[in-house]
N, C-alpha and C. Protein backbone atom coordinates (compact mmCIF):
# COMPACT_ATOMS: atom_id res chain seq x y z
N UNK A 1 -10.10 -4.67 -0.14
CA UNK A 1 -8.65 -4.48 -0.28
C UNK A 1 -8.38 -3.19 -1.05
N UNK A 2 -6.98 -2.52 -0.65
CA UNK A 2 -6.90 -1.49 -1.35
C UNK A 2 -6.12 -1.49 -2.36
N UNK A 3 -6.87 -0.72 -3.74
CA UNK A 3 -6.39 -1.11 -5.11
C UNK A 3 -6.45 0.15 -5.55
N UNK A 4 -6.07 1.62 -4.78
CA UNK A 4 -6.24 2.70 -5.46
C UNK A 4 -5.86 3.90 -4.22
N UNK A 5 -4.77 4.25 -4.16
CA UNK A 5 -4.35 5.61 -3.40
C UNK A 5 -4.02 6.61 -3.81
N UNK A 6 -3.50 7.73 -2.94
CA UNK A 6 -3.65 8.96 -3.29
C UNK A 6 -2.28 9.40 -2.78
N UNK A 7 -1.39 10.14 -3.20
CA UNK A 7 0.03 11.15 -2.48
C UNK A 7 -0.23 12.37 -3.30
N UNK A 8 -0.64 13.57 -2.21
CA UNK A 8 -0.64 14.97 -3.25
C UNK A 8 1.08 15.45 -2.67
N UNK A 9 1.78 15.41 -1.87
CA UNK A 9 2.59 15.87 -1.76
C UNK A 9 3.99 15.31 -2.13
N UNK A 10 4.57 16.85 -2.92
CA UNK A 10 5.75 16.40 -3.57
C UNK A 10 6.79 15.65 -3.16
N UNK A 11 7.76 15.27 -3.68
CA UNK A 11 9.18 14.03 -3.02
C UNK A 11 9.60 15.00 -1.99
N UNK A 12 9.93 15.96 -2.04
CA UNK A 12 10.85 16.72 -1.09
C UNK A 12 10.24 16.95 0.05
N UNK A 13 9.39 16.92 0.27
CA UNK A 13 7.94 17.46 1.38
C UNK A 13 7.83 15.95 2.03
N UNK A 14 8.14 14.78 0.94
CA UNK A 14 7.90 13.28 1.71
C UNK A 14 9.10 13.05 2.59
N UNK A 15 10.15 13.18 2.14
CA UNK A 15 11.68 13.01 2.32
C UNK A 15 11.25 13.62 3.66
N UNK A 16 10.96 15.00 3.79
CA UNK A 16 11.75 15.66 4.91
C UNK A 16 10.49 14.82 5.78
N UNK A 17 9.42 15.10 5.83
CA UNK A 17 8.54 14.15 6.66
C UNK A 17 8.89 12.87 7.62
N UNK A 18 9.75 12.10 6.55
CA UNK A 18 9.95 10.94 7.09
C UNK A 18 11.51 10.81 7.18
N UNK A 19 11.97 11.59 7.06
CA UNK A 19 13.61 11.96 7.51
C UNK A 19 14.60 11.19 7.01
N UNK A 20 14.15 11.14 5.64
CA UNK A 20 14.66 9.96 4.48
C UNK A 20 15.11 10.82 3.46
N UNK A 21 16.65 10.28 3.14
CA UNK A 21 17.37 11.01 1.91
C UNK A 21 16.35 10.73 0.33
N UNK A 22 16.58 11.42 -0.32
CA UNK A 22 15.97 11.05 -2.14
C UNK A 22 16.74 10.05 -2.53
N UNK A 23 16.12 9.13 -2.99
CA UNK A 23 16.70 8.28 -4.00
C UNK A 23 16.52 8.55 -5.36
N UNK A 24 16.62 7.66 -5.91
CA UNK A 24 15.91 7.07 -7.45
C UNK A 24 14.46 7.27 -7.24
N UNK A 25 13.46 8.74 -7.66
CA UNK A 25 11.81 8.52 -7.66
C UNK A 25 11.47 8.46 -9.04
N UNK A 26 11.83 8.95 -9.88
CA UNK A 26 11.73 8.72 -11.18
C UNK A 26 10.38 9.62 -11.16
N UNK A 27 9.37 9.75 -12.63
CA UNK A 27 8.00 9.79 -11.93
C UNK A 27 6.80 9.04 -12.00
N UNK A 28 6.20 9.52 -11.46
CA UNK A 28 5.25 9.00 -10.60
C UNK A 28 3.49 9.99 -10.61
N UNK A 29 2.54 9.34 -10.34
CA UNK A 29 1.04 10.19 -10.25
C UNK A 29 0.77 10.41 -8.86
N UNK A 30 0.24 11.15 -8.85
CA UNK A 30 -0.27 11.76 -7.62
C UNK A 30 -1.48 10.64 -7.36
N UNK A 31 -2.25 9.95 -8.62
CA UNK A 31 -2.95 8.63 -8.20
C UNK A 31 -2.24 7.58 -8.45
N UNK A 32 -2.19 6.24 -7.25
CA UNK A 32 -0.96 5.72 -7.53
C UNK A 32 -2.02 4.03 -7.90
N UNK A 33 -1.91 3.08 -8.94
CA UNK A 33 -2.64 2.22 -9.45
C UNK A 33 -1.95 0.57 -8.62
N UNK A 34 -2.42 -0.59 -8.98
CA UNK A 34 -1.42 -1.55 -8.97
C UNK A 34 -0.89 -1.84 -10.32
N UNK A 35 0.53 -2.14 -10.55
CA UNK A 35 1.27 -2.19 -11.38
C UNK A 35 1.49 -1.23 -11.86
N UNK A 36 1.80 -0.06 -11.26
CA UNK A 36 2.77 1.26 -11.68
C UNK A 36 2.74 1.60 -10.31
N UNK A 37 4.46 2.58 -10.61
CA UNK A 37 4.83 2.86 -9.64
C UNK A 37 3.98 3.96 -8.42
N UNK A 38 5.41 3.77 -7.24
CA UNK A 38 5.10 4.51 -6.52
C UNK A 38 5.97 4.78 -5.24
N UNK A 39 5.73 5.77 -4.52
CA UNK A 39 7.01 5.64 -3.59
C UNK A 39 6.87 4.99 -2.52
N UNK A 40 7.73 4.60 -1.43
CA UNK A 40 8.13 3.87 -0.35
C UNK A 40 9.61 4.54 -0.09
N UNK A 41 9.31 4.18 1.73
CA UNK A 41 10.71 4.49 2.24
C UNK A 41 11.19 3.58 2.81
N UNK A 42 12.49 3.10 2.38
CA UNK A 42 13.34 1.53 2.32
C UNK A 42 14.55 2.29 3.50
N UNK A 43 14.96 1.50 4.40
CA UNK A 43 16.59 1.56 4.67
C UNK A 43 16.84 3.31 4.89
N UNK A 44 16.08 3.95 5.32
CA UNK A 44 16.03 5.79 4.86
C UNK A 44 15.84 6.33 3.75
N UNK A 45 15.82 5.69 2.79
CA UNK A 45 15.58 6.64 1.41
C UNK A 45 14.32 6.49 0.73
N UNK A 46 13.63 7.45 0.32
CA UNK A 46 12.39 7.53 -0.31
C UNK A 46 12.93 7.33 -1.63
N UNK A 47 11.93 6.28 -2.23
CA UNK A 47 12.90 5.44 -3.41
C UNK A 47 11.35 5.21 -4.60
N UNK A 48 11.07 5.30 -5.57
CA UNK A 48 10.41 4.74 -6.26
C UNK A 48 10.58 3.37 -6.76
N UNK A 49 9.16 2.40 -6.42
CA UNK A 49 8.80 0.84 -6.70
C UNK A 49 7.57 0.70 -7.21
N UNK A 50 6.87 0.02 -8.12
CA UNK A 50 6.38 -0.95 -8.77
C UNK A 50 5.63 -1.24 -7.44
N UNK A 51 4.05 -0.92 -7.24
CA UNK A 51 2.97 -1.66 -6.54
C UNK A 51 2.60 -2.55 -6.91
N UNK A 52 3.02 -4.02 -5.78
CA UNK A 52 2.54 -5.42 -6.18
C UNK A 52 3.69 -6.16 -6.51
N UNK A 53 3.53 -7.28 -5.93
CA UNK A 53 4.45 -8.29 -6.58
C UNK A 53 4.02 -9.30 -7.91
N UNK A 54 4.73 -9.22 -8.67
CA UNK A 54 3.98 -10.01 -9.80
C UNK A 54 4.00 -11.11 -9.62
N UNK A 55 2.69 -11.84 -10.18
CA UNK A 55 2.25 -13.34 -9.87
C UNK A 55 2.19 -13.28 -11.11
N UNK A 56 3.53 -14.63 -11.71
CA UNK A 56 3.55 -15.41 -13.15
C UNK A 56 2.14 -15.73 -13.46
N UNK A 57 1.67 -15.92 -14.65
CA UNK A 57 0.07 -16.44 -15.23
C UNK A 57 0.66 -17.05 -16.49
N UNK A 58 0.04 -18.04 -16.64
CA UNK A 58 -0.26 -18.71 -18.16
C UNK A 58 -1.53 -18.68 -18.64
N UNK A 59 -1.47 -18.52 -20.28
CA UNK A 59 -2.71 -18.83 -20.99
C UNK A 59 -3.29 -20.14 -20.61
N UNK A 60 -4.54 -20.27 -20.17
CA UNK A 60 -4.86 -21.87 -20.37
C UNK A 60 -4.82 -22.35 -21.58
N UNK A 61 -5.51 -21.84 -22.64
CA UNK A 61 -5.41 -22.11 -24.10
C UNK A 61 -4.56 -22.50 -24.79
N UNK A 62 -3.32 -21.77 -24.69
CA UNK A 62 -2.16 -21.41 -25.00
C UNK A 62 -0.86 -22.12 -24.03
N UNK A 63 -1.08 -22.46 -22.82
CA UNK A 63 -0.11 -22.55 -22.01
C UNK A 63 1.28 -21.31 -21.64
N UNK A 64 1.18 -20.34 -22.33
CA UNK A 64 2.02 -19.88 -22.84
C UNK A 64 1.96 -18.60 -22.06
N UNK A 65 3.55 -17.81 -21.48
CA UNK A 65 2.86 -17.31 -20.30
C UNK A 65 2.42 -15.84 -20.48
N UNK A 66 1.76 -15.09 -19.73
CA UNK A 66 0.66 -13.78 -20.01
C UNK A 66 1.44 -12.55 -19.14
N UNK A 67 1.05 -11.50 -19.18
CA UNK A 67 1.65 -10.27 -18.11
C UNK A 67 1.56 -10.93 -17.18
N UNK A 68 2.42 -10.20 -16.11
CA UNK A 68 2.29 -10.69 -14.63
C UNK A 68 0.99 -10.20 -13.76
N UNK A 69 0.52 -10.17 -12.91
CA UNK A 69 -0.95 -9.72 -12.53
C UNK A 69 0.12 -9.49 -11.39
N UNK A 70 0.15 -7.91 -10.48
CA UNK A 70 0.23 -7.17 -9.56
C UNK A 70 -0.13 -7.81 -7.94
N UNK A 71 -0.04 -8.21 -7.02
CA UNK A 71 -0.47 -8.37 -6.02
C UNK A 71 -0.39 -7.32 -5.47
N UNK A 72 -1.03 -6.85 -5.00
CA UNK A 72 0.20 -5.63 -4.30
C UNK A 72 -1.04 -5.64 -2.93
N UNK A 73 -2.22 -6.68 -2.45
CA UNK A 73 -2.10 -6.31 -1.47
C UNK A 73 -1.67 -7.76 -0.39
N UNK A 74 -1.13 -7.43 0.92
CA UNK A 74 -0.57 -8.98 1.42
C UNK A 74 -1.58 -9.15 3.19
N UNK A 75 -2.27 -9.53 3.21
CA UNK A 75 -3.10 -9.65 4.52
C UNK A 75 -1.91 -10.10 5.33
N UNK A 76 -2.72 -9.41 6.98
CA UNK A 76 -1.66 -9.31 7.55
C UNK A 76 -1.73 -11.11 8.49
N UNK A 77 -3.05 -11.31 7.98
CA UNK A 77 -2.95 -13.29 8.71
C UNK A 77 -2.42 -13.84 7.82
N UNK A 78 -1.50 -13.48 6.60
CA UNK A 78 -1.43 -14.48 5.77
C UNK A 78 0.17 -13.63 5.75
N UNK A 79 1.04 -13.47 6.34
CA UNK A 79 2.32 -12.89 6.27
C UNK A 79 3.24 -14.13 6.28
N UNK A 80 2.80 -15.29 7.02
CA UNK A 80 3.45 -16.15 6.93
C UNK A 80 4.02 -17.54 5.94
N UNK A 81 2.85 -16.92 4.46
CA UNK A 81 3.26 -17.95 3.72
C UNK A 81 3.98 -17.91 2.68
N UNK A 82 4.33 -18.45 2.12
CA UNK A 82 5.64 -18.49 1.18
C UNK A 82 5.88 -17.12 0.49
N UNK A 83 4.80 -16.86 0.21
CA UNK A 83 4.81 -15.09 -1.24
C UNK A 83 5.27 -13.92 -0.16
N UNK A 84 5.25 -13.73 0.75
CA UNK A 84 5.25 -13.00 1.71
C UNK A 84 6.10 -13.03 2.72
N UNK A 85 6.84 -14.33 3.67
CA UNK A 85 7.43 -14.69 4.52
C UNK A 85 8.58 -13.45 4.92
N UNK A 86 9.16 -13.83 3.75
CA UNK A 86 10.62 -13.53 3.71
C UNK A 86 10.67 -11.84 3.48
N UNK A 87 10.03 -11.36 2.50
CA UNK A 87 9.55 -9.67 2.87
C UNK A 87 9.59 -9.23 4.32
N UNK A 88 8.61 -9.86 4.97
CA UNK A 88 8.01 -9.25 6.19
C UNK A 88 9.16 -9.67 6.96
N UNK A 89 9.91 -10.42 6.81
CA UNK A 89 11.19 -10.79 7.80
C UNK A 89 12.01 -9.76 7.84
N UNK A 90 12.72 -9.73 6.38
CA UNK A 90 13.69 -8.96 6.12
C UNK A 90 13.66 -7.80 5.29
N UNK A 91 12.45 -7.28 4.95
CA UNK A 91 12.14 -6.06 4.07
C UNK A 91 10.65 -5.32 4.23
N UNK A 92 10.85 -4.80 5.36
CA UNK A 92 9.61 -4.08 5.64
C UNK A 92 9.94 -2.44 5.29
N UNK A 93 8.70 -1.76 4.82
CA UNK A 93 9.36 -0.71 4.57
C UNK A 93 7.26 0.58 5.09
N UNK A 94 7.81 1.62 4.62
CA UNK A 94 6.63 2.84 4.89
C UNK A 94 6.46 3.19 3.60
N UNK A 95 4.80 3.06 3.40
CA UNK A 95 4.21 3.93 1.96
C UNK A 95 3.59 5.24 2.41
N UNK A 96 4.14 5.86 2.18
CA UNK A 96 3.71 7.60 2.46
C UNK A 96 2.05 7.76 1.65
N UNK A 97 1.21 8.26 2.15
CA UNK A 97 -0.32 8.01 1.56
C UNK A 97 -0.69 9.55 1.81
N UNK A 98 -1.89 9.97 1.12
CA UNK A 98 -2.45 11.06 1.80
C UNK A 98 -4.33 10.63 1.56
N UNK A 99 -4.40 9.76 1.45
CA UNK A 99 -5.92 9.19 1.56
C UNK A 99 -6.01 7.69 0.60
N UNK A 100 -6.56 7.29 1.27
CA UNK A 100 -6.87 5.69 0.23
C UNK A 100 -8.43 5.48 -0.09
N UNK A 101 -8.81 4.77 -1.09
CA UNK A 101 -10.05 4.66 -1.75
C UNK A 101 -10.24 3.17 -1.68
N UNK A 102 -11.37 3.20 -1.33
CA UNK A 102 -12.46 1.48 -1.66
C UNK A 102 -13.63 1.99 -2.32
N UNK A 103 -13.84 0.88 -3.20
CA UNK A 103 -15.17 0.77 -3.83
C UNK A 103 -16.15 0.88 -3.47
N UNK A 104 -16.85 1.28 -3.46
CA UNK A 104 -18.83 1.17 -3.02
C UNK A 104 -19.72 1.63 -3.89
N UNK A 105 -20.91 0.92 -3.55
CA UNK A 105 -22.05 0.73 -4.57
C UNK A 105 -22.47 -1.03 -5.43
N UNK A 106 -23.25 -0.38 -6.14
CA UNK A 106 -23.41 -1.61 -7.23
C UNK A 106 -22.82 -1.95 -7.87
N UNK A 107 -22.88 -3.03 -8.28
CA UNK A 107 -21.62 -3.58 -9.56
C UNK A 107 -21.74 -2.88 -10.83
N UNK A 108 -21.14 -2.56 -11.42
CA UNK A 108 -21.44 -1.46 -12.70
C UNK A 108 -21.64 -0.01 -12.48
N UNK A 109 -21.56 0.45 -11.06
CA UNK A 109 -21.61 1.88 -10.78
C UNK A 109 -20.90 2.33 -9.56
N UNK A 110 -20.37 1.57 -9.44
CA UNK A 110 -19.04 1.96 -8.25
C UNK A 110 -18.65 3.11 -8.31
N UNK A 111 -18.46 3.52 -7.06
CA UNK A 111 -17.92 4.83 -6.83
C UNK A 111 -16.45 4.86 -5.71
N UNK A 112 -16.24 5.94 -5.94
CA UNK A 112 -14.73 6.33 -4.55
C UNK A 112 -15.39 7.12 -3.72
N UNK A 113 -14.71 6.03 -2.35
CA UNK A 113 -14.83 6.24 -1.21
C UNK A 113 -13.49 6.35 -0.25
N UNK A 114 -13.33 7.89 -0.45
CA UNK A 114 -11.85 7.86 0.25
C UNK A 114 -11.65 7.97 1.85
N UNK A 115 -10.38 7.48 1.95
CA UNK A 115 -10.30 7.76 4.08
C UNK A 115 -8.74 8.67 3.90
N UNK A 116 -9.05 9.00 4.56
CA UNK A 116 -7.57 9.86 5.02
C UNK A 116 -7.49 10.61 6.68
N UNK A 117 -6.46 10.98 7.38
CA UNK A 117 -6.58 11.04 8.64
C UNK A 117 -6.58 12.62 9.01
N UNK A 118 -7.73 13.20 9.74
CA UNK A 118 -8.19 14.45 9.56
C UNK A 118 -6.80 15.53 10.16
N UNK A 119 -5.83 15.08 10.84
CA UNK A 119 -4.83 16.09 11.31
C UNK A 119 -3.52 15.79 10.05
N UNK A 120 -3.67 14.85 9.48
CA UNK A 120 -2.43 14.96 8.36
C UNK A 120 -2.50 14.23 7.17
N UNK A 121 -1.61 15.54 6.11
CA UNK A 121 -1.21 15.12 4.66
C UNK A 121 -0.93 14.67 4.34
N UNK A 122 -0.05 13.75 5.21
CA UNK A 122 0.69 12.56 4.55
C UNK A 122 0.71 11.07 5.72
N UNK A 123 0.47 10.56 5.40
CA UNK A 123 0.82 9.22 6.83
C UNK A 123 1.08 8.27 6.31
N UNK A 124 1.60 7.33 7.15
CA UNK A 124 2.60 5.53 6.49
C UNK A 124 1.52 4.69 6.67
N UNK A 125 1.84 3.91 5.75
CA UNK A 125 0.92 2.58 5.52
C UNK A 125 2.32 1.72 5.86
N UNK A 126 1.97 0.58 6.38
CA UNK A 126 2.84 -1.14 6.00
C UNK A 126 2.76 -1.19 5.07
N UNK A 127 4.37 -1.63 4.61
CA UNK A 127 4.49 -2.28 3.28
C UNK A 127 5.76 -3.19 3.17
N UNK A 128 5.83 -4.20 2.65
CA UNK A 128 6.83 -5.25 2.47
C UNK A 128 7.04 -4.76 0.63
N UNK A 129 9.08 -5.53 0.55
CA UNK A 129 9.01 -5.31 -0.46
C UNK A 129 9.79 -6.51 -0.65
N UNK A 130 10.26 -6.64 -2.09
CA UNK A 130 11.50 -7.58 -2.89
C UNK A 130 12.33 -6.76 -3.96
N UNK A 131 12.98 -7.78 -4.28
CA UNK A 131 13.66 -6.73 -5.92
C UNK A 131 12.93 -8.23 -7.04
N UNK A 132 12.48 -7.67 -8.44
CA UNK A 132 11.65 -9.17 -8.96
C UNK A 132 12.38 -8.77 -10.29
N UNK A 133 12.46 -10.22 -11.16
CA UNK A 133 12.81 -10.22 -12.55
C UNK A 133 12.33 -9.29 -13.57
N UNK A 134 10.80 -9.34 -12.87
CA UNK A 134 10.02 -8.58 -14.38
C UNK A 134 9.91 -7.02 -14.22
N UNK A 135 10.08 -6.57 -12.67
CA UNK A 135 9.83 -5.18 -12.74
C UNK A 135 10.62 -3.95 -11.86
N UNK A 136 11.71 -5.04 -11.08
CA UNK A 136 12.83 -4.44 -10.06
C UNK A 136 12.10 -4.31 -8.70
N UNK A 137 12.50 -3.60 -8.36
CA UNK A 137 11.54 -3.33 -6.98
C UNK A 137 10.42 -3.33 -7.13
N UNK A 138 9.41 -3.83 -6.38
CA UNK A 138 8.20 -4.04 -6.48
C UNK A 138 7.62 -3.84 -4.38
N UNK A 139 6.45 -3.70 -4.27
CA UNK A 139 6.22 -3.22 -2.75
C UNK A 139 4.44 -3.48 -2.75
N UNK A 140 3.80 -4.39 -1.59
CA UNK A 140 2.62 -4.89 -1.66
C UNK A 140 2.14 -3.86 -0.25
N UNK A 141 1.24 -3.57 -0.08
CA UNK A 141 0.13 -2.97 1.22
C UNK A 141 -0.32 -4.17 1.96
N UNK A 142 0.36 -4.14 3.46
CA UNK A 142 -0.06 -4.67 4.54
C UNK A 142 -1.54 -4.80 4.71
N UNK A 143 -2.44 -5.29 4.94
CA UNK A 143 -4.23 -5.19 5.19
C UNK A 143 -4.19 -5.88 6.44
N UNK A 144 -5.04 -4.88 7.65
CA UNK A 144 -5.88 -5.22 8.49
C UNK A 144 -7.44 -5.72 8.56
N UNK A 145 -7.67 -6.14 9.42
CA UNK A 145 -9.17 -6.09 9.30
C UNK A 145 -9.75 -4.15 9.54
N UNK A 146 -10.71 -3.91 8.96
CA UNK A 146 -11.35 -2.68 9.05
C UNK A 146 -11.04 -2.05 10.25
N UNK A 147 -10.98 -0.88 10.55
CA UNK A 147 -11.61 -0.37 11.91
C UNK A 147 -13.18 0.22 11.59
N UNK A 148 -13.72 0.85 12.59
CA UNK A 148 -15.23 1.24 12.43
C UNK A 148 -15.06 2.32 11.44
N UNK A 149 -14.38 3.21 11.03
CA UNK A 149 -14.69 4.00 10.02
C UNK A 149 -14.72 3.35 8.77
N UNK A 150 -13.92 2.34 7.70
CA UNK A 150 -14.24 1.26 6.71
C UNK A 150 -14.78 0.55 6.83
N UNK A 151 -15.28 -0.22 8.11
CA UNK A 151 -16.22 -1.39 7.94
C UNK A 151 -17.68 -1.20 7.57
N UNK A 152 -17.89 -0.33 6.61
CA UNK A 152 -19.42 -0.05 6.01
C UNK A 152 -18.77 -0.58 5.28
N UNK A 153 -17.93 -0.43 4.05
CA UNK A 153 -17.47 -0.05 2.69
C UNK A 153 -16.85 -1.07 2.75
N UNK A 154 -15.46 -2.00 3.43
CA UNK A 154 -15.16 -3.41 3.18
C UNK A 154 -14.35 -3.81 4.51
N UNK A 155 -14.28 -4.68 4.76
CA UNK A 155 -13.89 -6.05 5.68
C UNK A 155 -12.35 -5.51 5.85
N UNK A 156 -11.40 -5.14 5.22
CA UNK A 156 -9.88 -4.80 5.77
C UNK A 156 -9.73 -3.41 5.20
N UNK A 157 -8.81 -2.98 5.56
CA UNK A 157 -8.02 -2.19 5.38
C UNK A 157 -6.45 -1.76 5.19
N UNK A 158 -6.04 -0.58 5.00
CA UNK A 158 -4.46 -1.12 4.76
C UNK A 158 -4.08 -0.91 6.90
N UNK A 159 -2.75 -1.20 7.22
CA UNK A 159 -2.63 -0.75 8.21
C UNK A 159 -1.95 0.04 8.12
N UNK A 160 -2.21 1.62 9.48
CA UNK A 160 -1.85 2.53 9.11
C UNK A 160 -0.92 2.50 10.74
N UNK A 161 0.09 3.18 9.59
CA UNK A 161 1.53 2.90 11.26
C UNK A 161 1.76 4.55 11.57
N UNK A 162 1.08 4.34 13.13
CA UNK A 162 1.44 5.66 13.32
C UNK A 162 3.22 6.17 13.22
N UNK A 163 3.40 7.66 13.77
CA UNK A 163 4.66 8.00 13.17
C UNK A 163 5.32 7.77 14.38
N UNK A 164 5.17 7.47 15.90
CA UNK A 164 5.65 6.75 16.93
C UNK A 164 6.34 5.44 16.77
N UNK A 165 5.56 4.51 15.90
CA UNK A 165 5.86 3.21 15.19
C UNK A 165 6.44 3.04 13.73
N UNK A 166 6.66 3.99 13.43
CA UNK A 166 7.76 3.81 12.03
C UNK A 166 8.62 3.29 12.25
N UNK A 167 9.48 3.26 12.88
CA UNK A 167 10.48 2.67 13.33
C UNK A 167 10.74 1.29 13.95
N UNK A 168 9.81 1.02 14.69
CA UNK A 168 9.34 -0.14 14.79
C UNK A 168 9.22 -1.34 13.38
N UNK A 169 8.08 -0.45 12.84
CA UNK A 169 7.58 -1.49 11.63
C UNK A 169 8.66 -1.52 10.76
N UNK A 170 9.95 -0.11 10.54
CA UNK A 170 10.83 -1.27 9.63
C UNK A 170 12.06 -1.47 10.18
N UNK A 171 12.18 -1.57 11.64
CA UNK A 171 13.54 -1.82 11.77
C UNK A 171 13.12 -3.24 13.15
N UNK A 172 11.77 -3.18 13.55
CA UNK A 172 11.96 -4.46 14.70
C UNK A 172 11.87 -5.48 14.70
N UNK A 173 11.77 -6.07 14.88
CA UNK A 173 11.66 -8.03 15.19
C UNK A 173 10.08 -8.07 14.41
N UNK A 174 10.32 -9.04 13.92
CA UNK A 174 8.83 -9.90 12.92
C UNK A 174 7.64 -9.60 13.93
N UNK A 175 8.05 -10.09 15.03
CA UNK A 175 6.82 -10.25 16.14
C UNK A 175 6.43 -8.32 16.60
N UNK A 176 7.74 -8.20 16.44
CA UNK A 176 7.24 -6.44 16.88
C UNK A 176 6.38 -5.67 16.05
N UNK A 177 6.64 -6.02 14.72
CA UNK A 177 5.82 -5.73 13.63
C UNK A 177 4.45 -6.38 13.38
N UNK A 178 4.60 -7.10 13.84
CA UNK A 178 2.82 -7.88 13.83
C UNK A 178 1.79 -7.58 14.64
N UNK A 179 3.00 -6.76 15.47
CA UNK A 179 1.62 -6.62 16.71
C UNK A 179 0.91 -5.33 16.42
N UNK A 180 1.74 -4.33 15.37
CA UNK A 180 1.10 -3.25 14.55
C UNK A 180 0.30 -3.29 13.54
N UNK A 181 -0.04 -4.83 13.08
CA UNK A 181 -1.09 -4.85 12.28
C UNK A 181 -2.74 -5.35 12.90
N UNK A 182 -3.10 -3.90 13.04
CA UNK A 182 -4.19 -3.95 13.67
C UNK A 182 -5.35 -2.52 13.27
N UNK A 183 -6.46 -2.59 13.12
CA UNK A 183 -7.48 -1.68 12.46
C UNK A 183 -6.96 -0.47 13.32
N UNK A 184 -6.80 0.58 12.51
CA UNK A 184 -6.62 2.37 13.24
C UNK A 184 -7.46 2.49 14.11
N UNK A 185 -7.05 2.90 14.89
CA UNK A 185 -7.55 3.05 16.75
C UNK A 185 -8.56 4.62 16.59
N UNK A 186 -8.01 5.75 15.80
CA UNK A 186 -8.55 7.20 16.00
C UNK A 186 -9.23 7.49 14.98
N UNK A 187 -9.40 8.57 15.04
CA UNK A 187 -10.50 8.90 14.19
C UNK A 187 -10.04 9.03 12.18
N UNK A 188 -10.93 9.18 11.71
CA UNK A 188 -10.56 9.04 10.02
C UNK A 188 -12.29 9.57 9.31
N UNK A 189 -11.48 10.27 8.61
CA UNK A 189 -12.14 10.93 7.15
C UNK A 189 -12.73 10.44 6.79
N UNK A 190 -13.75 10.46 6.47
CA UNK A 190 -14.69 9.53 5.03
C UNK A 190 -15.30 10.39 4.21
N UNK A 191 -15.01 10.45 3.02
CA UNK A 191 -15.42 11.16 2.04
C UNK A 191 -15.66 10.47 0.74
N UNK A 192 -17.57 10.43 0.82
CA UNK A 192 -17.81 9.42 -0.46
C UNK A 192 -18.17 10.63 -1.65
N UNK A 193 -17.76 10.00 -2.59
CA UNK A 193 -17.78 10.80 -3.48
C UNK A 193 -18.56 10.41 -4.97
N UNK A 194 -19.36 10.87 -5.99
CA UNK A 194 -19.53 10.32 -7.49
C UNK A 194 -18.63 10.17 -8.12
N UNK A 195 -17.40 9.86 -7.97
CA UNK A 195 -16.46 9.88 -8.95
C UNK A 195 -16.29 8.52 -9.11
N UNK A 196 -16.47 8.07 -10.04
CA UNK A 196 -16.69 6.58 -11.17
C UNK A 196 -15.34 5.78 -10.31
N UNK A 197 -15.49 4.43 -10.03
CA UNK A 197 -14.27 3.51 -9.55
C UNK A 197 -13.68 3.42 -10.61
N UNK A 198 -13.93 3.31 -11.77
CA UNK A 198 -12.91 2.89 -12.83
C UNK A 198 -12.08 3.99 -13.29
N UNK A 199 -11.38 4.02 -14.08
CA UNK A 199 -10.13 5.18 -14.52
C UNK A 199 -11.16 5.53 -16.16
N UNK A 200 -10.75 6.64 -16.33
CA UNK A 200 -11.49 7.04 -17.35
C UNK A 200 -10.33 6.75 -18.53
């Protein structure tokens, strides 16, 4: 699952891309984490949200309740159950990306392994969103199963909506949108790299 992306290009360069007015971006990293923000394009406007929906936790010890823990990613066989339903019905939206990272290696020496798509800087991922108590807008990553370029490195991926189907994924019917969650058909980047999985 993906728990670590990349946008090198600025708001204004995203906007015109995806033919979406500026909203509210506030800022933002060029590496984007779960549970800090990031952008998405809602309704036309490139808007800054909170990756992940927060899932309440209690102390067991304590009973008493803890930060929220981030979901932020939502498989695309599992759209139909309660945490998710109602997003994918009525709030689908585009995460502007310019490469995404999975883990690989051993446990304790993980490294980044990025994909990105060799003709462009920027491309849409699926993404569902809500508005939530603890953090306002908040926005989770659609996951496919792999296509052959990730399936060394892990089992899904995010799905990547071509720019033919933007429109589709946030303005069509539930069923129109499902039928776009499916592993990237063309070709993709792989670039493994030594750079440590964890954040320094």
């Amino acid at each position: 699952m993906c728990n670590l992306y990349r946008l090198t290009k600025g708001t204004d360069e995203v906007a015109k891309l995806f033919g979406a007015t500026l909203s509210s971006t506030g800022n933002f990293a060029s590496e984007v984490y779960p549970g800090y923000p990031g952008l998405v394009v809602s309704a036309g406007e490139l808007r800054s949200m909170v990756w992940g929906f927060p899932l309440a936790l209690k102390s067991k010890k304590t009973g008493l309740p803890l930060k929220p823990k981030p979901v932020n990613n939502a498989r695309a066989d599992k759209l139909d159950s309660f945490m998710w339903r109602y997003s994918f019905a009525e709030r689908r939206c585009l995460i502007p990306v310019s490469k995404f990272a999975e883990a690989e290696g051993a446990t304790g020496s993980k490294t980044r392994t990025w994909f990105s798509l060799p003709d462009q800087d920027v491309f849409a991922v699926a993404g569902i969103w809500r508005e939530t108590d603890e953090w306002g807008a908040a926005y989770s990553m659609v996951m496919t199963q792999a296509c052959e370029h990730v399936a060394d490195v892990h089992d899904r991926m995010p799905v990547v909506v071509q720019r033919d189907h933007w429109a589709k994924w946030v303005e069509g019917a539930p069923e129109e949108a499902r039928e776009l969650c499916r592993p990237y058909p063309a070709a993709m980047t792989v670039d493994r790299t030594d750079e440590t999985w964890r954040r320094a």
